[in-house]
Protein backbone atom coordinates (compact mmCIF):
# COMPACT_ATOMS: atom_id res chain seq x y z
CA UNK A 1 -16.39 20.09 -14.05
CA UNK A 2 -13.02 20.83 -13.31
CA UNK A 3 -14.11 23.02 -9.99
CA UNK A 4 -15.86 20.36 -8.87
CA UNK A 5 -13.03 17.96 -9.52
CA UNK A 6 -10.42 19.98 -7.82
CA UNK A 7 -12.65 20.69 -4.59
CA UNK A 8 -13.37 16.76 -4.75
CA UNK A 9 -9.03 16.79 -4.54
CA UNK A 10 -8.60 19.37 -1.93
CA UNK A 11 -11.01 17.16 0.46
CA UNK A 12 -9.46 13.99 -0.51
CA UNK A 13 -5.77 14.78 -1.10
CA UNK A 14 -4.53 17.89 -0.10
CA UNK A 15 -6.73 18.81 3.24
CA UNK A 16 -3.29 18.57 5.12
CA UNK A 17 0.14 20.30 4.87
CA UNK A 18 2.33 18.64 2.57
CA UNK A 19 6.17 19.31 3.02
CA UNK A 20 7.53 19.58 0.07
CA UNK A 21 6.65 19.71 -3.55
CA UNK A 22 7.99 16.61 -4.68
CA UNK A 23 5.74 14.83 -2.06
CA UNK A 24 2.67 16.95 -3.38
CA UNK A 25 3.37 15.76 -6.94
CA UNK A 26 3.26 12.63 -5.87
CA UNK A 27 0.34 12.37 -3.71
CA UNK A 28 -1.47 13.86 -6.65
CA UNK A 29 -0.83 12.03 -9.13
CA UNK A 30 -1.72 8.69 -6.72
CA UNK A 31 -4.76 10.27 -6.18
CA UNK A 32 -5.89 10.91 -9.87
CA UNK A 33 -4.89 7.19 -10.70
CA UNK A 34 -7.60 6.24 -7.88
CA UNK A 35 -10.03 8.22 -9.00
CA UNK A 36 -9.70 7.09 -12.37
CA UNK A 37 -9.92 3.54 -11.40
CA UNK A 38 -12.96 4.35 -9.36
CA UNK A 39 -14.79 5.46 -12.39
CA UNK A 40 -16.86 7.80 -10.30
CA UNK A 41 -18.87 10.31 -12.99
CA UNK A 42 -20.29 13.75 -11.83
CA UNK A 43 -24.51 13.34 -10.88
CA UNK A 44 -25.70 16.85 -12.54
CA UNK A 45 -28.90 17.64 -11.04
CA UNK A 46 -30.66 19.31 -13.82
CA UNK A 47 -30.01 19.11 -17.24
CA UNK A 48 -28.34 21.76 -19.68
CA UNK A 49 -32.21 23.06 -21.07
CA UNK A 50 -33.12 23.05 -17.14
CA UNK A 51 -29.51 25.09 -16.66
CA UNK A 52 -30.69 27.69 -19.14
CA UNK A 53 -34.30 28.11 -18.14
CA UNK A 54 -32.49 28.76 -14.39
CA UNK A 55 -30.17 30.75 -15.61
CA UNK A 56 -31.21 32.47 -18.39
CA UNK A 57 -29.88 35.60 -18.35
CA UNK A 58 -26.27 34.68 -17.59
CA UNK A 59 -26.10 31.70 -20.08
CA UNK A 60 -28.41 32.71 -22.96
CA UNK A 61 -29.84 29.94 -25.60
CA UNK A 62 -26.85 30.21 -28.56
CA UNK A 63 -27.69 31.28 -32.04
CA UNK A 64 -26.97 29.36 -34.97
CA UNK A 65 -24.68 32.59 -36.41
CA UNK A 66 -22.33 32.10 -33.32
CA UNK A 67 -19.11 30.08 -33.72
């Protein structure tokens, strides 16, 4: 979630030069109070048992031993 939130940033914030790092700070934190207030939510488009059929190998089905 956080890739997708920080890709969703780069397009929407930071797809430009920004001078200095005071003005980046501050363009950031602008844009996460608009995004917040947006209450936009991320559309998965398969569910975690989906995920793990898919992707079985990489992501295997946890055991109840594992903590």
């Amino acid at each position: 979630m956080v890739e997708i939130e920080i890709g969703i940033m780069r397009r929407q914030c930071i797809d430009r030069r920004i001078e200095s790092r005071t003005k980046l700070e501050t363009e950031v934190r602008a844009w996460q109070r608009r995004r917040t207030a947006s209450g936009e939510r991320i559309r998965w488009m398969f569910s975690t048992d989906q995920a793990r059929l898919k992707m079985a190998k990489s992501y295997p089905t946890p055991s109840l031993n594992e903590s």
